[in-house]
Protein backbone atom coordinates (compact mmCIF):
# COMPACT_ATOMS: atom_id res chain seq x y z
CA UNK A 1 4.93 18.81 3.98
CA UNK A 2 3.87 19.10 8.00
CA UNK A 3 4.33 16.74 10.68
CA UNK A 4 1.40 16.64 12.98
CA UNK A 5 2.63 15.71 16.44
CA UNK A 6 1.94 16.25 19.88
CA UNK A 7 4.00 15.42 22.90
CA UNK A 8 1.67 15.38 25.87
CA UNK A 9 0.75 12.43 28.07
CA UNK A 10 -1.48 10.20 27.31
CA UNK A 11 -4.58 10.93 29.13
CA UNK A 12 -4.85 14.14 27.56
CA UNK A 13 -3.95 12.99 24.14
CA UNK A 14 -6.80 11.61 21.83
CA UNK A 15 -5.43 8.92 19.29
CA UNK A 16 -8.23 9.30 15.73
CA UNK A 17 -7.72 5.83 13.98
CA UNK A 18 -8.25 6.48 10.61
CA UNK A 19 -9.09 3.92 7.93
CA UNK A 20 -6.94 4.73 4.77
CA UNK A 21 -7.42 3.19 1.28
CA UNK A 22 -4.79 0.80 -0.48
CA UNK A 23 -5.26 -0.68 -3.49
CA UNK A 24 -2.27 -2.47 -3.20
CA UNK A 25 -1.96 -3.97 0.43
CA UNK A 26 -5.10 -3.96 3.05
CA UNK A 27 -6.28 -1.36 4.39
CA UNK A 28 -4.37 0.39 7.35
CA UNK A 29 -4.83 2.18 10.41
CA UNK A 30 -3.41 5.49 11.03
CA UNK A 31 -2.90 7.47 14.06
CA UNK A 32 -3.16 11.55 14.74
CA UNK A 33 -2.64 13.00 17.58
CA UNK A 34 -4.59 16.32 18.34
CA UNK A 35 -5.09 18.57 21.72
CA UNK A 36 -8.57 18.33 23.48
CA UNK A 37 -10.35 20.79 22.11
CA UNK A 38 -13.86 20.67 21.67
CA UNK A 39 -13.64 23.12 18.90
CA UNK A 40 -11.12 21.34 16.67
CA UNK A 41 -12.92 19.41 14.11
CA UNK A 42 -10.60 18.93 11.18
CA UNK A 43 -11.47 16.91 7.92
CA UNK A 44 -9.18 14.06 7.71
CA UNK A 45 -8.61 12.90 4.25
CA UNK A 46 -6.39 9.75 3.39
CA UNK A 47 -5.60 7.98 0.04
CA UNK A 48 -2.89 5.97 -1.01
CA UNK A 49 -3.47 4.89 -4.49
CA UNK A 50 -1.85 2.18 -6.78
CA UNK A 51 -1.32 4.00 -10.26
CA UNK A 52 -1.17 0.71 -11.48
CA UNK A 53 -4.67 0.48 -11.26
CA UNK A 54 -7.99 2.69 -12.18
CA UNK A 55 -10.28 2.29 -9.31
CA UNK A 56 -9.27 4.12 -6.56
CA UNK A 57 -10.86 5.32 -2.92
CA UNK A 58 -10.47 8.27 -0.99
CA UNK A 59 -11.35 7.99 3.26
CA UNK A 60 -12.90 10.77 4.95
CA UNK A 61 -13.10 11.17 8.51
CA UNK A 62 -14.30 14.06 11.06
CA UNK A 63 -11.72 14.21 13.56
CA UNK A 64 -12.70 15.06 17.59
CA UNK A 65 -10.75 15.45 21.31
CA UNK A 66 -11.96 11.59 21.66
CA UNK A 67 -12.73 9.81 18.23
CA UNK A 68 -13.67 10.18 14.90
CA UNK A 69 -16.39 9.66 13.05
CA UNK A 70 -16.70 9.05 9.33
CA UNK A 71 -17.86 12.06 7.15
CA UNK A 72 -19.46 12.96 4.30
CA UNK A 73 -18.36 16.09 2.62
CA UNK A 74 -21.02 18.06 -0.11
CA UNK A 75 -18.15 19.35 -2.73
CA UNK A 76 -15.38 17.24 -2.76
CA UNK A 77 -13.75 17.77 -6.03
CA UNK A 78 -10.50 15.37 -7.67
CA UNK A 79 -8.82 16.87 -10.99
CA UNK A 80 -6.36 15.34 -13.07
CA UNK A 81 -4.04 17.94 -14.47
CA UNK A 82 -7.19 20.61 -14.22
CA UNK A 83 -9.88 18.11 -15.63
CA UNK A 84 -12.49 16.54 -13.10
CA UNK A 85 -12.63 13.09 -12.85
CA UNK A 86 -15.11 13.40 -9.58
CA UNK A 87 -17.16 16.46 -8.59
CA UNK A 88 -19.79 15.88 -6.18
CA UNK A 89 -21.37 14.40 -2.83
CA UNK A 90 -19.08 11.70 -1.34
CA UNK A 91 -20.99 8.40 0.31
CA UNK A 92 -20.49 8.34 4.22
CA UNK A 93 -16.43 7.73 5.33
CA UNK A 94 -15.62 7.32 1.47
CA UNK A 95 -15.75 7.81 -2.05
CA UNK A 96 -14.88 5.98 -4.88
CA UNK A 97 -13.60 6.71 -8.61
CA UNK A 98 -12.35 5.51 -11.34
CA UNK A 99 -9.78 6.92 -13.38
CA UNK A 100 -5.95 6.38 -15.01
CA UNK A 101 -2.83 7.79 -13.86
CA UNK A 102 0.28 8.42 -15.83
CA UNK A 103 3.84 9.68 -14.35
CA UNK A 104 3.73 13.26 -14.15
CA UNK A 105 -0.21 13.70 -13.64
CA UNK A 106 -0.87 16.60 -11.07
CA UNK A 107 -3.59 15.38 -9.29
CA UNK A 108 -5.55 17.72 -6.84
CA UNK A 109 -8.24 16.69 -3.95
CA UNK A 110 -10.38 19.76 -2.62
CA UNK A 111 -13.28 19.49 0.04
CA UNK A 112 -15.30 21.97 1.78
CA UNK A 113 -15.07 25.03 -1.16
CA UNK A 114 -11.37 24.58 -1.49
CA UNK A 115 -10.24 25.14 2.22
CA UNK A 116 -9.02 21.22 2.60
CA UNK A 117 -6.95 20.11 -0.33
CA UNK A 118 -4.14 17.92 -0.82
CA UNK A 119 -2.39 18.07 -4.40
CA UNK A 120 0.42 15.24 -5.24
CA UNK A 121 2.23 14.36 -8.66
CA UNK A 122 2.49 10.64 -9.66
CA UNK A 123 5.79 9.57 -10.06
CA UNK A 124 7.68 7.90 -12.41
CA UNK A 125 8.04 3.87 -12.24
CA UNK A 126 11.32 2.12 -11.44
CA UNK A 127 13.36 0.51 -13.90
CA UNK A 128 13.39 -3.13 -13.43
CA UNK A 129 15.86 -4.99 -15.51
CA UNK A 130 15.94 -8.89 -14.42
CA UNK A 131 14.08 -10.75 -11.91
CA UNK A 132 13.69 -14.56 -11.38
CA UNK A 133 12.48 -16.48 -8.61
CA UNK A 134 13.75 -20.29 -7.56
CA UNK A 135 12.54 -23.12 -5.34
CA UNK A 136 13.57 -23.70 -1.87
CA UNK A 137 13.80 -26.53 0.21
CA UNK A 138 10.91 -25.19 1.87
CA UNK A 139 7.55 -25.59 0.57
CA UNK A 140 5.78 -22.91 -0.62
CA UNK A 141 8.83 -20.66 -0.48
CA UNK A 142 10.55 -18.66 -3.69
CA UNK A 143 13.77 -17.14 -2.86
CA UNK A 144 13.59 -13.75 -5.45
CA UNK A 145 16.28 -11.47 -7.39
CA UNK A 146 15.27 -8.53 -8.66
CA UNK A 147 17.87 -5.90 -10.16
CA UNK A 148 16.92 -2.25 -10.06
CA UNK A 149 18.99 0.69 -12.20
CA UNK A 150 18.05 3.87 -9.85
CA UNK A 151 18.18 7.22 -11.75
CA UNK A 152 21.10 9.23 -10.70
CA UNK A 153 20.92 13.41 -10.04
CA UNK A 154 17.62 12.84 -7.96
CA UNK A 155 16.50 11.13 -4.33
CA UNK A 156 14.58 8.49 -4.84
CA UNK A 157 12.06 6.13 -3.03
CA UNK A 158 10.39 2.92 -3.16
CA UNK A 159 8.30 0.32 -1.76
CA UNK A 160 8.47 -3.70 -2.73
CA UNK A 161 5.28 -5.37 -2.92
CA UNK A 162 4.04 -8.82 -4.90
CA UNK A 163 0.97 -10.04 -6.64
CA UNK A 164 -0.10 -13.93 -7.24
CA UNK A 165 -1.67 -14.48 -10.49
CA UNK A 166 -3.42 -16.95 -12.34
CA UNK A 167 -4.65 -17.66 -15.69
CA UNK A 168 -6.51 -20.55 -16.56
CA UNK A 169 -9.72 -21.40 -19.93
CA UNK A 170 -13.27 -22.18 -18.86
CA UNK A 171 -15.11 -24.46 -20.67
CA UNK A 172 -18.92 -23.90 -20.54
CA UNK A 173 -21.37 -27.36 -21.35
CA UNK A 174 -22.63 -25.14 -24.28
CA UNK A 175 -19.26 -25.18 -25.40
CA UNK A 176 -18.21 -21.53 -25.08
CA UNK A 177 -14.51 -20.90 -23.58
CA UNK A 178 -13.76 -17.83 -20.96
CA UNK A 179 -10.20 -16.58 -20.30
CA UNK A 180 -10.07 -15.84 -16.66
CA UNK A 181 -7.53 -14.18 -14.54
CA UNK A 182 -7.51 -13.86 -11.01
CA UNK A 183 -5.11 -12.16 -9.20
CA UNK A 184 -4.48 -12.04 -5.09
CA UNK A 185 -2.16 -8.97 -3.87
CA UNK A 186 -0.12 -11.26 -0.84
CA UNK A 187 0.21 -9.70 2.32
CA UNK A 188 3.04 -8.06 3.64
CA UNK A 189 3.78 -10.55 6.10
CA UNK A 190 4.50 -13.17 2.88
CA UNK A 191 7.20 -11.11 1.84
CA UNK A 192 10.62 -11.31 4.13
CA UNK A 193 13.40 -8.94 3.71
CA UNK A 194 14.89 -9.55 6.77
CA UNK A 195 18.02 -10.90 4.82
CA UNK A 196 18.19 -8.32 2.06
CA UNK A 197 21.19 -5.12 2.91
CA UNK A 198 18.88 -2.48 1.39
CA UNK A 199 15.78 -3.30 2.80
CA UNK A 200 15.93 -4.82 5.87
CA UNK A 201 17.50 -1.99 7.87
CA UNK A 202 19.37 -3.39 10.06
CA UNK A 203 16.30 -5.85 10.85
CA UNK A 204 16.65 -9.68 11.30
CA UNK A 205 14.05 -12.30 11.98
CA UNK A 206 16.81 -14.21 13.97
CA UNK A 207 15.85 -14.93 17.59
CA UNK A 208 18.95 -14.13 18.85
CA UNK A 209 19.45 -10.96 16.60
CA UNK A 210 19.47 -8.05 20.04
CA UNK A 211 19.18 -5.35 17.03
CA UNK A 212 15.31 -6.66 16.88
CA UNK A 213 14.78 -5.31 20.19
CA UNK A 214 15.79 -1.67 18.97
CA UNK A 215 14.89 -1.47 15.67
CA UNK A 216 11.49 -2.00 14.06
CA UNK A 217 11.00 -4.56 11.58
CA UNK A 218 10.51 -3.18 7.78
CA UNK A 219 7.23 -3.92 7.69
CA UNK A 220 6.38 -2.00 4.50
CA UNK A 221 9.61 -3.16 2.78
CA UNK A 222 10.25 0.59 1.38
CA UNK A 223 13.70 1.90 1.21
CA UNK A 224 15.94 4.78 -0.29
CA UNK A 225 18.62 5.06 -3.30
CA UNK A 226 21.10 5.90 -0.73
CA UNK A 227 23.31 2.90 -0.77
CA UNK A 228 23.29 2.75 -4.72
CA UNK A 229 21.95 6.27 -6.19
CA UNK A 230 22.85 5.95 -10.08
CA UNK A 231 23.11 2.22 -10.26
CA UNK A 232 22.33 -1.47 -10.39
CA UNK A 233 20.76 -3.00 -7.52
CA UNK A 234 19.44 -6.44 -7.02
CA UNK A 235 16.73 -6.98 -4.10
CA UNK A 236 16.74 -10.41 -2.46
CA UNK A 237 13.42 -10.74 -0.94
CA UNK A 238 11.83 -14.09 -0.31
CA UNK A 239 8.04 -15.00 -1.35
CA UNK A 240 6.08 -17.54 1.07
CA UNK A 241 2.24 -18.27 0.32
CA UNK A 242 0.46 -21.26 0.72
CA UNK A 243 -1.18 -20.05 -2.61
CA UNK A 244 2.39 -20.31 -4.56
CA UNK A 245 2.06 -24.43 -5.06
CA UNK A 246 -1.40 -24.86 -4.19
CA UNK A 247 -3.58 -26.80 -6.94
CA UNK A 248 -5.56 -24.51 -8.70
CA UNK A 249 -7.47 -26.77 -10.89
CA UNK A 250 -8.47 -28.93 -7.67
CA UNK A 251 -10.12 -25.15 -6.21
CA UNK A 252 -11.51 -24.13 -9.16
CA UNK A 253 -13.32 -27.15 -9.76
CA UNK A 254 -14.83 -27.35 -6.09
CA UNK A 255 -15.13 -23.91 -4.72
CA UNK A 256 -18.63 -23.03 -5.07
CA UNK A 257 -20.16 -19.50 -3.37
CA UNK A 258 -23.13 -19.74 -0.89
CA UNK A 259 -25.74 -21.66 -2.61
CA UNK A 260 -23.71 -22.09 -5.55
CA UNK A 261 -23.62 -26.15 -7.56
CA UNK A 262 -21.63 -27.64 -9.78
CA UNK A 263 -22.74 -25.94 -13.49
CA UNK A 264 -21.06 -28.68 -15.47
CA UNK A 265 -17.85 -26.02 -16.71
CA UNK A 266 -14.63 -27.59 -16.95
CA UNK A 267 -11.12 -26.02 -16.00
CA UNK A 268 -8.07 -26.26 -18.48
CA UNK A 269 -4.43 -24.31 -19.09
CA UNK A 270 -3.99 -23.06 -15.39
CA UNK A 271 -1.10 -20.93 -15.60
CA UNK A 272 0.58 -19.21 -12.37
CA UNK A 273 2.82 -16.46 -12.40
CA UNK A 274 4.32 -14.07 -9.39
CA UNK A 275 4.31 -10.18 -10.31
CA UNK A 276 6.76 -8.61 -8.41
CA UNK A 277 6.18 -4.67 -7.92
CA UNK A 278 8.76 -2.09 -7.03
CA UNK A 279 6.27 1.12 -6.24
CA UNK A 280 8.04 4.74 -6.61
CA UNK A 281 7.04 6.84 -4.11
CA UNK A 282 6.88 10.35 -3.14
CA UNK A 283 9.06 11.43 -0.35
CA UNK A 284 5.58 11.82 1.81
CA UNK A 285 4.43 8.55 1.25
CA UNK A 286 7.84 7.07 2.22
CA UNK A 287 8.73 8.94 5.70
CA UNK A 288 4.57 8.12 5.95
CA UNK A 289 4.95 4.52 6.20
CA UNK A 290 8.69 4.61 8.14
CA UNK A 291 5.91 6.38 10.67
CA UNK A 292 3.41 4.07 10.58
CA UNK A 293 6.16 1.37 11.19
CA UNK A 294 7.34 2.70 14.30
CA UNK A 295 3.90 3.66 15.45
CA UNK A 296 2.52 -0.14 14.91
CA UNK A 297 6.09 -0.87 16.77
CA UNK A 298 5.03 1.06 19.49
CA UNK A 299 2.01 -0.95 19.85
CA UNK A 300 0.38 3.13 19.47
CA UNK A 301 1.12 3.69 23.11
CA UNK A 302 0.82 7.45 23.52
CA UNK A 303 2.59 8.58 26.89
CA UNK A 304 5.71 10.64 27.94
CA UNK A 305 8.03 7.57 28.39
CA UNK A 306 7.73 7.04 24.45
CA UNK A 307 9.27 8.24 21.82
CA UNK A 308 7.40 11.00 19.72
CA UNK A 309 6.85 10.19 15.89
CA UNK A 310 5.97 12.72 13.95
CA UNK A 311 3.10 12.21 11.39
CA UNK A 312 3.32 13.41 8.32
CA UNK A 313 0.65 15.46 6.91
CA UNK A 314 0.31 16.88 3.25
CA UNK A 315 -3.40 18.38 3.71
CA UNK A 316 -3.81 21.85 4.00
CA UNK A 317 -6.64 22.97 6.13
CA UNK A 318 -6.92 19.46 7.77
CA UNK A 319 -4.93 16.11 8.06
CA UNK A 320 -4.34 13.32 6.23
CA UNK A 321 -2.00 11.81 3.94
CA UNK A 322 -2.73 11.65 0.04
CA UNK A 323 -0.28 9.64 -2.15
CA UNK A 324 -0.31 7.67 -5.40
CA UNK A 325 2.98 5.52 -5.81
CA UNK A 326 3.43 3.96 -9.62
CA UNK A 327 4.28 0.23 -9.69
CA UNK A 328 7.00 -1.30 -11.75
CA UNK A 329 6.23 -5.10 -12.37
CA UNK A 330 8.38 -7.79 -12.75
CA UNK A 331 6.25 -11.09 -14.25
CA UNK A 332 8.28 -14.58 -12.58
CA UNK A 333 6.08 -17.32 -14.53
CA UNK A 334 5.97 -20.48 -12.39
């Protein structure tokens, strides 16, 4: 693994925002630094896939001294432990495919006849063994245990995210009855960790905590095995969504698209349910984000007064980051 990073001031550094694909959390914007250089034109492939799920996209972008510009690249190839599961022309900035991943799956991404690739193995999941979720005195708000047993003999890394989901029956006038399901992935921001020891890192929400003035907030909520490598640990994070007690039926009954009336279907058997996923990472994806973090915290202010964060990289021939984290999932019916 490289870190791409260059400590020059500002008006001779070019920051390339890159758009990177998450099928777990919204997109993101990533930041490389590169020399002028009229001449330097690297591909810049991103991807950070949820092996939790089967359609997946991969961003491509032509970096410059001053910007870059999405790309399309003739022969980008992804394999699967040697099998192709895309071989082709990408569309312009990105390409999407479809495909499962299983722990252990060596999965390879080549562009421009094999002179950019990136190749990554999918980890295994974490091993969740309770979770439960209770009200608060605040509305909307579900204070969350979760209890972890890390396997010893190895460093390990993960990432705590949260899904809303509900079930409900559809009743048609011509009497046919539809299962539905529709799940919302809640934004990082409805997740607070400030008050957990292994996650917050050393980060409060308090007003009057002075360590929030030096250290950047978690805003990924990853973290290490270091404070319990071998064991049981249980993660106190707190859930807050307007979407948690909201009524369901009352939506689903009057949310019509554009142009969209009332087609007589009736809405029965709503069922909610919180899915909590723990993500394992690879080591890339983790020092990626912790990055990212103190990049955002930086407000991506590139001159000599700041601090220099190294990038990761883990694309030979160009830049990038390529990962594919496997979820865990804890299901908290409400």
């Amino acid at each position: 693994m490289r870190a791409f990073s260059v400590i020059i001031p500002s008006l001779t550094v070019a920051a390339l925002l890159l758009s990177v694909a998450c099928d777990s959390f919204e997109d993101l914007e990533r930041t490389y630094d590169i020399t002028p250089d009229e001449s330097f034109h690297p591909l810049i492939m991103n991807a950070q896939l949820d092996a939790g799920q089967e359609i997946h996209t991969v961003w491509l972008h032509l970096g410059g001294p001053d910007k870059t510009t999405p790309a399309t690249v003739p022969d980008l190839s992804v394999t699967v432990n040697g099998a192709p599961v895309f071989q082709g022309e990408t569309e312009l900035g990105s390409q999407v495919f479809q495909t499962a991943f299983h722990s252990g799956d060596r999965v390879r991404f080549e562009a421009r006849g094999g002179s950019v690739y990136s190749e990554v193995t999918v980890p295994s999941p974490a091993k969740i063994v309770a979770a439960e979720a209770v009200n608060s005195d605040e509305e909307n708000l579900l204070k969350c245990r979760v209890t972890l047993r890390d396997e010893g003999g190895q460093k390990n890394w993960y990432r705590l995210g949260a899904v809303l989901e509900v079930r409900y029956k559809k009743h048609y006038p011509d009497e046919r009855v539809e299962d539905c399901i529709i799940q919302r992935a809640l934004d990082e921001s409805d997740i607070d960790t400030s008050d957990d020891a292994v996650i917050s890192s050393g980060y409060s929400t308090s007003d009057v905590d002075f360590n929030s003035l030096l250290v950047p907030e978690n805003a990924w909520h990853i973290f290490d095995d270091s404070a319990f490598d071998g064991r049981e640990v249980t993660l106190k994070p707190s859930i807050s969504s307007f979407f948690i007690n909201a009524d369901w039926k009352y939506y689903l009954y009057n949310y019509y698209g554009p142009g969209e009336e009332y087609d007589g279907t009736e809405i029965s058997d709503v069922q909610k349910a919180l899915l909590l996923k723990v993500y394992s990472l690879t080591e890339q994806q983790y020092l990626y984000l912790r990055a990212v973090t103190q990049l955002d915290y930086y407000g991506y202010d590139f001159n000599f007064l700041v601090e220099p964060v190294p990038l990761p990289t883990n694309v030979e021939g160009g830049l990038g980051l390529v990962a594919i984290d496997m979820p865990a999932v804890a299901r908290i019916e409400l």
